[in-house]
PDB file of N, CA and C in Angstrom:
ATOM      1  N   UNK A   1      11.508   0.149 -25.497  1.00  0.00           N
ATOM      2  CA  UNK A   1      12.325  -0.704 -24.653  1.00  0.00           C
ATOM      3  C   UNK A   1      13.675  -0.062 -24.376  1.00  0.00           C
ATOM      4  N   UNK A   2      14.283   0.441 -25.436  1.00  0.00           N
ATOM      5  CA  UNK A   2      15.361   1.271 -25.342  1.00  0.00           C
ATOM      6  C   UNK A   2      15.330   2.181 -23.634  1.00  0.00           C
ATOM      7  N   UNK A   3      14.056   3.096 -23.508  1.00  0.00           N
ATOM      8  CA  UNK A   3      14.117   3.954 -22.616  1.00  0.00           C
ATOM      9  C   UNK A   3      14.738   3.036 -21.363  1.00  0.00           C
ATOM     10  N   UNK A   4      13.884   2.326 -21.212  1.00  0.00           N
ATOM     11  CA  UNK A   4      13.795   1.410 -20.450  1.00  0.00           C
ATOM     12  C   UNK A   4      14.999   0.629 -19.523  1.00  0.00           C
ATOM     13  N   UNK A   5      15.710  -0.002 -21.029  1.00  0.00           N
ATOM     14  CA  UNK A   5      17.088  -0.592 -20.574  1.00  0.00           C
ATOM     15  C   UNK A   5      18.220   1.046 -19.798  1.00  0.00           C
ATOM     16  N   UNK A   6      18.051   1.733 -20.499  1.00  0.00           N
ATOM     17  CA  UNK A   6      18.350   3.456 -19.986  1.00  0.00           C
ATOM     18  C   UNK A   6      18.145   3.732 -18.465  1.00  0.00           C
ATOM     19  N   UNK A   7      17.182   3.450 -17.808  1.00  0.00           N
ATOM     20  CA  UNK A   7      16.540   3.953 -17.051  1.00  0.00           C
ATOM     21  C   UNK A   7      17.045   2.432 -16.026  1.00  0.00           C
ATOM     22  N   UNK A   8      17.520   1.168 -16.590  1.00  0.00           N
ATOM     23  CA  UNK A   8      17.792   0.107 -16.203  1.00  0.00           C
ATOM     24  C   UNK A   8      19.837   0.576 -15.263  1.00  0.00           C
ATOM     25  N   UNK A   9      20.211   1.023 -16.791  1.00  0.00           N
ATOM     26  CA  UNK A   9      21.568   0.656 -16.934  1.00  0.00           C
ATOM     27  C   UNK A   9      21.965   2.316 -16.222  1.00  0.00           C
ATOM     28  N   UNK A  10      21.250   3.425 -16.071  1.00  0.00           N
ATOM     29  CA  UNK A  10      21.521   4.232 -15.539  1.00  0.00           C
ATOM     30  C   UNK A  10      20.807   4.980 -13.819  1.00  0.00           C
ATOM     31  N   UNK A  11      19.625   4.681 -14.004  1.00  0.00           N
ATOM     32  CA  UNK A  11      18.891   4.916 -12.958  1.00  0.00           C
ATOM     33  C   UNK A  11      18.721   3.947 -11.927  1.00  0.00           C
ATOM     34  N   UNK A  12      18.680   2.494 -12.219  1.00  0.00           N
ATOM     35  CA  UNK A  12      18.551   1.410 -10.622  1.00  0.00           C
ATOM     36  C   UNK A  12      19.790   1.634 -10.324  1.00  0.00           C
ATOM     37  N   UNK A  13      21.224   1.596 -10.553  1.00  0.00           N
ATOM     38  CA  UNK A  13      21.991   1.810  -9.305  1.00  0.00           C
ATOM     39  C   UNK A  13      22.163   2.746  -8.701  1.00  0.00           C
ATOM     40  N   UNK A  14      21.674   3.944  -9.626  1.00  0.00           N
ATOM     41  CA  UNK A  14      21.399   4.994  -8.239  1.00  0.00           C
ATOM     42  C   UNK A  14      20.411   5.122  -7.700  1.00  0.00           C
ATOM     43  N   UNK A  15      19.503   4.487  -7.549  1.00  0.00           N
ATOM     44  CA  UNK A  15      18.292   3.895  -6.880  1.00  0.00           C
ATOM     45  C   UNK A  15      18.823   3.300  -5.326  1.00  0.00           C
ATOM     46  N   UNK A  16      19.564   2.290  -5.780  1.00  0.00           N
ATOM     47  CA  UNK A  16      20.442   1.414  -4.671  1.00  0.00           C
ATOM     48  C   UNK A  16      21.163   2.709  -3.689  1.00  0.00           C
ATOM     49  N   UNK A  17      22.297   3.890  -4.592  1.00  0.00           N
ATOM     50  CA  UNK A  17      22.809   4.548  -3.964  1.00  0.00           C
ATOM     51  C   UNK A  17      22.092   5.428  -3.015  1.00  0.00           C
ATOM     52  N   UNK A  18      20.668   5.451  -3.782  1.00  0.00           N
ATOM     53  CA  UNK A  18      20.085   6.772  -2.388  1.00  0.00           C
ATOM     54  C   UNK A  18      19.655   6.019  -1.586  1.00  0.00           C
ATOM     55  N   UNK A  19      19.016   4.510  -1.526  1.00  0.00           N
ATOM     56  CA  UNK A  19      18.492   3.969  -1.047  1.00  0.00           C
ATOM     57  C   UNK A  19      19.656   4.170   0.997  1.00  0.00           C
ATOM     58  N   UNK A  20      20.723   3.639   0.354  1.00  0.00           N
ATOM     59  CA  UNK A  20      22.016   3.608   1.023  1.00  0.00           C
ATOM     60  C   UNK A  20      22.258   4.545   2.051  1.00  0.00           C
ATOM     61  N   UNK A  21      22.331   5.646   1.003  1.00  0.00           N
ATOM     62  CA  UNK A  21      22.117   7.257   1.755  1.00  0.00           C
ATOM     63  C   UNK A  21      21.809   7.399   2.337  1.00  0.00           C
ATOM     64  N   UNK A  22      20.385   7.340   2.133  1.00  0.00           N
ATOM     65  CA  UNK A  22      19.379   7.646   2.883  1.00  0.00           C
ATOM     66  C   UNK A  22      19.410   6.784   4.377  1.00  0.00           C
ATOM     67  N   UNK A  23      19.505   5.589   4.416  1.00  0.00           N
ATOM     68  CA  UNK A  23      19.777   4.837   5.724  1.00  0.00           C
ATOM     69  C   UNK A  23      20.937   5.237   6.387  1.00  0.00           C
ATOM     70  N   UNK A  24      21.958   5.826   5.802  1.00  0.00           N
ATOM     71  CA  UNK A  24      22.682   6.314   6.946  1.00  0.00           C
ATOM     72  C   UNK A  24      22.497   7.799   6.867  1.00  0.00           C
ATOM     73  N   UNK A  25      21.935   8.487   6.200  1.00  0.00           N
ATOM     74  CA  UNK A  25      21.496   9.257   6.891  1.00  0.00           C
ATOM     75  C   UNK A  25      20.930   9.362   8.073  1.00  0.00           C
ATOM     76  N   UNK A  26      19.607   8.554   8.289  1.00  0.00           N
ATOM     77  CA  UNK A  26      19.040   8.308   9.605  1.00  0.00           C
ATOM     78  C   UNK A  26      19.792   7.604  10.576  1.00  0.00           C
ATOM     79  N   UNK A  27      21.174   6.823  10.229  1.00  0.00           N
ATOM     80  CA  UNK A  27      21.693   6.543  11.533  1.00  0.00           C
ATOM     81  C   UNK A  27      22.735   7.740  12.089  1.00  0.00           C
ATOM     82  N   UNK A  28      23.144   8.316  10.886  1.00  0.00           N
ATOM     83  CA  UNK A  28      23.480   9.760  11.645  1.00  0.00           C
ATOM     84  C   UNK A  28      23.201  10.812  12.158  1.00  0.00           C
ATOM     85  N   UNK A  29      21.425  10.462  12.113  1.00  0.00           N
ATOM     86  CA  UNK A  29      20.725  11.594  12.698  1.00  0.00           C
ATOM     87  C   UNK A  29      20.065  12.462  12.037  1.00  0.00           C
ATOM     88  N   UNK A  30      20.351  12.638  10.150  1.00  0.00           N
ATOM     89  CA  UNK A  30      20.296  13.781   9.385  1.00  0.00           C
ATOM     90  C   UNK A  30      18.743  13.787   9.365  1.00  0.00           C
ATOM     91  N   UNK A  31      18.233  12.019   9.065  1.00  0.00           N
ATOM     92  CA  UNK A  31      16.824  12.304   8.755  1.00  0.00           C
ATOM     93  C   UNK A  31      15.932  11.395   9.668  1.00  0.00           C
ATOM     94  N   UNK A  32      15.140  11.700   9.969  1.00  0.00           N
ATOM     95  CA  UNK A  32      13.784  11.021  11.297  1.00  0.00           C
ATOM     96  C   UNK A  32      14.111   9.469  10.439  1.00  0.00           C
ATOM     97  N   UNK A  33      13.360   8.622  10.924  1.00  0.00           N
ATOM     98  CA  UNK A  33      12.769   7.211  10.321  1.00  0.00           C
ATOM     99  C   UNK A  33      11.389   7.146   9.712  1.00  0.00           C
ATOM    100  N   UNK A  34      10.606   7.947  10.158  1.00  0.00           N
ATOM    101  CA  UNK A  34       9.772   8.265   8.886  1.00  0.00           C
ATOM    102  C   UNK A  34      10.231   8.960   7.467  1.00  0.00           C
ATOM    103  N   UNK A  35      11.440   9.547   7.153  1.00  0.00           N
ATOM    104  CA  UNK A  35      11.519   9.884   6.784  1.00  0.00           C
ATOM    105  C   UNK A  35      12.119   8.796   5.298  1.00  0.00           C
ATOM    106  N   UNK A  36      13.235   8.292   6.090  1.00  0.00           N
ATOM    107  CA  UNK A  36      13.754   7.161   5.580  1.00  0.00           C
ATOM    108  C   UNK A  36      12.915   6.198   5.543  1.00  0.00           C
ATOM    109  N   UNK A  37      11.472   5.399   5.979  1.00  0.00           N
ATOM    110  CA  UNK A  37      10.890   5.085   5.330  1.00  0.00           C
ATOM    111  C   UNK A  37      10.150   5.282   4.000  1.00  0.00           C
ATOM    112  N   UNK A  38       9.847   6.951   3.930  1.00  0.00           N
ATOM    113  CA  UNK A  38       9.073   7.448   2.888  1.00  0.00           C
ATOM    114  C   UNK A  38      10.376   7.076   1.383  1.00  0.00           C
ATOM    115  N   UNK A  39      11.467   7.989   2.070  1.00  0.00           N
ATOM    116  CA  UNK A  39      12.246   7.408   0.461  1.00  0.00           C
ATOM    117  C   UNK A  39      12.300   5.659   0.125  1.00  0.00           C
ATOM    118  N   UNK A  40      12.051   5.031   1.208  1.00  0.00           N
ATOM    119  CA  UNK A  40      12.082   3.465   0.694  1.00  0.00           C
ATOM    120  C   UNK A  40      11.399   3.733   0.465  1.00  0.00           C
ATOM    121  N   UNK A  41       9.648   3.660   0.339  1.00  0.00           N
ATOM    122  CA  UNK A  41       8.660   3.370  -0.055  1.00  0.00           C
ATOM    123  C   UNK A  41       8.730   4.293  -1.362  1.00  0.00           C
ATOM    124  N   UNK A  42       9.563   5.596  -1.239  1.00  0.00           N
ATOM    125  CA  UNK A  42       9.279   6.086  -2.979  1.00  0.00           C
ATOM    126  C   UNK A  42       9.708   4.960  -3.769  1.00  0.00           C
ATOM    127  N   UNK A  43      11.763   4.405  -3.597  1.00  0.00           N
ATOM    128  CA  UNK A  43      11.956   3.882  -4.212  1.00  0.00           C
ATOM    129  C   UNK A  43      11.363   2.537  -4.746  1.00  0.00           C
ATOM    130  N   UNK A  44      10.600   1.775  -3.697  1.00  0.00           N
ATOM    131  CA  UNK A  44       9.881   0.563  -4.207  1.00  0.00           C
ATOM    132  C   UNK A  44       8.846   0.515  -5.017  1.00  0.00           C
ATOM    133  N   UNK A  45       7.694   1.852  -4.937  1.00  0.00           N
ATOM    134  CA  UNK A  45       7.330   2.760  -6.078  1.00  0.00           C
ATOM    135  C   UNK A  45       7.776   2.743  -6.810  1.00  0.00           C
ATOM    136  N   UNK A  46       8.874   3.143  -7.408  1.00  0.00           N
ATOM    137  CA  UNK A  46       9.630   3.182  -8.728  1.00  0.00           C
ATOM    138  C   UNK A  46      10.235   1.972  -9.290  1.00  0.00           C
ATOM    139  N   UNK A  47      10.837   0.955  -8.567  1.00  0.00           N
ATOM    140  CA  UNK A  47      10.921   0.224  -8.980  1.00  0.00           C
ATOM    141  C   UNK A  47       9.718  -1.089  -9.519  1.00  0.00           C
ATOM    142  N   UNK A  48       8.343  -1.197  -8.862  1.00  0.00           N
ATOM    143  CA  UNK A  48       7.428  -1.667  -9.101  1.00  0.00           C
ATOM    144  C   UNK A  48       7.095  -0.865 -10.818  1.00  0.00           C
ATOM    145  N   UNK A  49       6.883   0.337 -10.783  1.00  0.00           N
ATOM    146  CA  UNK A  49       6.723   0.744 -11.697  1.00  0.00           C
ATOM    147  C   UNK A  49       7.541   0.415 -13.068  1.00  0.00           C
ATOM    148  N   UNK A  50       8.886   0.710 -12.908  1.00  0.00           N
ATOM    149  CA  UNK A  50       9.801  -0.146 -13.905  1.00  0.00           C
ATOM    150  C   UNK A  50       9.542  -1.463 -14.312  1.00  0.00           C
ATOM    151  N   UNK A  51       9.522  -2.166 -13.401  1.00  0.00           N
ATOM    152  CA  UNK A  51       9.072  -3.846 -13.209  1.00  0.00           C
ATOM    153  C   UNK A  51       7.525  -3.874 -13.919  1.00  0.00           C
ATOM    154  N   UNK A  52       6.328  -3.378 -13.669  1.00  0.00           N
ATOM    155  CA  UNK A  52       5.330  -3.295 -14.689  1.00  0.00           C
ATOM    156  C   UNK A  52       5.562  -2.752 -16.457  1.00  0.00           C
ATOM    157  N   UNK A  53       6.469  -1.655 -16.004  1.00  0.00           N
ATOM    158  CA  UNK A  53       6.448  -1.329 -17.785  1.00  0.00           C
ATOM    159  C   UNK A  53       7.434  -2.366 -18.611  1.00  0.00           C
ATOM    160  N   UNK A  54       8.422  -3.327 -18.014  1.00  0.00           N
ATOM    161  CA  UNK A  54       8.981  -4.478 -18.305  1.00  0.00           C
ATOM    162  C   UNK A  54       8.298  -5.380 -18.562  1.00  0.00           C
ATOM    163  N   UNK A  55       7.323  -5.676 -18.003  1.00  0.00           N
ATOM    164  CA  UNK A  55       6.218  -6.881 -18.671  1.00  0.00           C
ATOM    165  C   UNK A  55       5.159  -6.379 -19.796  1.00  0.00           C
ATOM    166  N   UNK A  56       4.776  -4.855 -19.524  1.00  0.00           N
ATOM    167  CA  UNK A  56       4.075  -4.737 -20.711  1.00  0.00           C
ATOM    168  C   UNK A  56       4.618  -4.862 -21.894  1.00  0.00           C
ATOM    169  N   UNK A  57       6.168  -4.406 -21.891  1.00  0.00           N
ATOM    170  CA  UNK A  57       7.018  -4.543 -23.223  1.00  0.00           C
ATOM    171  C   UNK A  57       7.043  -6.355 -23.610  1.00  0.00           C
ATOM    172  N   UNK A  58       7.264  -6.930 -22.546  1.00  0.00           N
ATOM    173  CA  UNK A  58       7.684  -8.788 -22.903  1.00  0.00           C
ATOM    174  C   UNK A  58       6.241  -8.423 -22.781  1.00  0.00           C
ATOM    175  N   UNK A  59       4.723  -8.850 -22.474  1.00  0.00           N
ATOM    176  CA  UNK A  59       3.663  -8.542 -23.104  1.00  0.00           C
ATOM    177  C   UNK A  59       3.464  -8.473 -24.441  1.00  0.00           C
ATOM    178  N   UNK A  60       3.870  -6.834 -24.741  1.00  0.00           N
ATOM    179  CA  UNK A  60       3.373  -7.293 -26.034  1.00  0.00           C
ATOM    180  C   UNK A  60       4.048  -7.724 -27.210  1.00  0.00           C
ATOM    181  N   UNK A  61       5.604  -7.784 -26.494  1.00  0.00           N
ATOM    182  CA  UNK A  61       6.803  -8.657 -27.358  1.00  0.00           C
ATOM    183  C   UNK A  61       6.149  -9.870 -27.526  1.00  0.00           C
ATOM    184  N   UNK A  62       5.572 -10.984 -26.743  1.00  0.00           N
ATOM    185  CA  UNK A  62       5.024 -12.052 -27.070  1.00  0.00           C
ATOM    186  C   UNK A  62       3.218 -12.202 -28.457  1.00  0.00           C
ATOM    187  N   UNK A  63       2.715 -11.070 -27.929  1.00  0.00           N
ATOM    188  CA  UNK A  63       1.477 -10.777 -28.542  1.00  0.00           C
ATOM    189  C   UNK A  63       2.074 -10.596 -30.098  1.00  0.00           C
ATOM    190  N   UNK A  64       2.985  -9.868 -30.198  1.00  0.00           N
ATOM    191  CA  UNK A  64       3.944  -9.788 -31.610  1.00  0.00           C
ATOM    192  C   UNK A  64       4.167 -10.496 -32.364  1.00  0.00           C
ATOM    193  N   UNK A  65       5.055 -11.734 -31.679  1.00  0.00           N
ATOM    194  CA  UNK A  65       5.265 -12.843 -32.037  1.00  0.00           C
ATOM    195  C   UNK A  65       4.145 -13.733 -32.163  1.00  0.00           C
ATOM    196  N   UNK A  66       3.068 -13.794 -31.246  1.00  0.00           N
ATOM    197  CA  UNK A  66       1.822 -14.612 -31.686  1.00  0.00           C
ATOM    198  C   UNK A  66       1.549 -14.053 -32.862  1.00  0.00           C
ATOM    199  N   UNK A  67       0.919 -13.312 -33.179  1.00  0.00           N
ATOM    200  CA  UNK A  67       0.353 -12.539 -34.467  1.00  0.00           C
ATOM    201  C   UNK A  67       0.898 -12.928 -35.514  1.00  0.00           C
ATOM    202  N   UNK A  68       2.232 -12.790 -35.454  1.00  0.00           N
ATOM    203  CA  UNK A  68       2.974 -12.796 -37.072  1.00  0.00           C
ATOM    204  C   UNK A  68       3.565 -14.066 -37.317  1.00  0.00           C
ATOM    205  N   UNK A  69       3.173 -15.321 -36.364  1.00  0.00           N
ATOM    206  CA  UNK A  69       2.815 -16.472 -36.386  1.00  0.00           C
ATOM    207  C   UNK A  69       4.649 -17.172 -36.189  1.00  0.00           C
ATOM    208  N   UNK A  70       5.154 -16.508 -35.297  1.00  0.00           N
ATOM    209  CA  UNK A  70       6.033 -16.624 -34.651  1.00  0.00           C
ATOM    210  C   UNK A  70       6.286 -18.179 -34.112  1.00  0.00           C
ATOM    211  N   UNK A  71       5.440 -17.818 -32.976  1.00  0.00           N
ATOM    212  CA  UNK A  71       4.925 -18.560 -31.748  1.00  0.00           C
ATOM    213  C   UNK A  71       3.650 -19.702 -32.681  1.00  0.00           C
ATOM    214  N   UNK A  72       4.006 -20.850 -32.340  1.00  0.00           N
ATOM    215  CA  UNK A  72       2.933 -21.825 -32.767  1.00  0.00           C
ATOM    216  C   UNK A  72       2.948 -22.779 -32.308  1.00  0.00           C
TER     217      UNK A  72
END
């Protein structure tokens, strides 16, 4: 989970920042609109991905707590 919050507290806002970039890039011309679609679609990629390995952790944070009779 550690990585995670890491990858939370250091990597999504620069997620946001290229996201940014990248759109004005294409209004300045630097990059096509396919192009600037593809980095959105990386970034929503990545963030889906984050967002899944977040539930597997609360997943099996709850499975944890069932087991060791936590949760009753």
């Amino acid at each position: 989970a550690a990585t995670w919050h890491a990858v939370e507290q250091d990597g999504m806002p620069g997620m946001d920042e290229d996201g940014t970039l990248a759109r004005r890039s294409c209004e300045g011309g630097q990059i096509s609109l396919p192009e600037l679609l593809l980095v959105r679609r990386e970034l929503v990629d990545t963030r889906l991905e984050y967002l899944s390995r977040l539930l597997e952790v609360a997943e099996a944070a709850i499975e944890q707590d069932a087991a060791s009779g936590v949760l009753q």
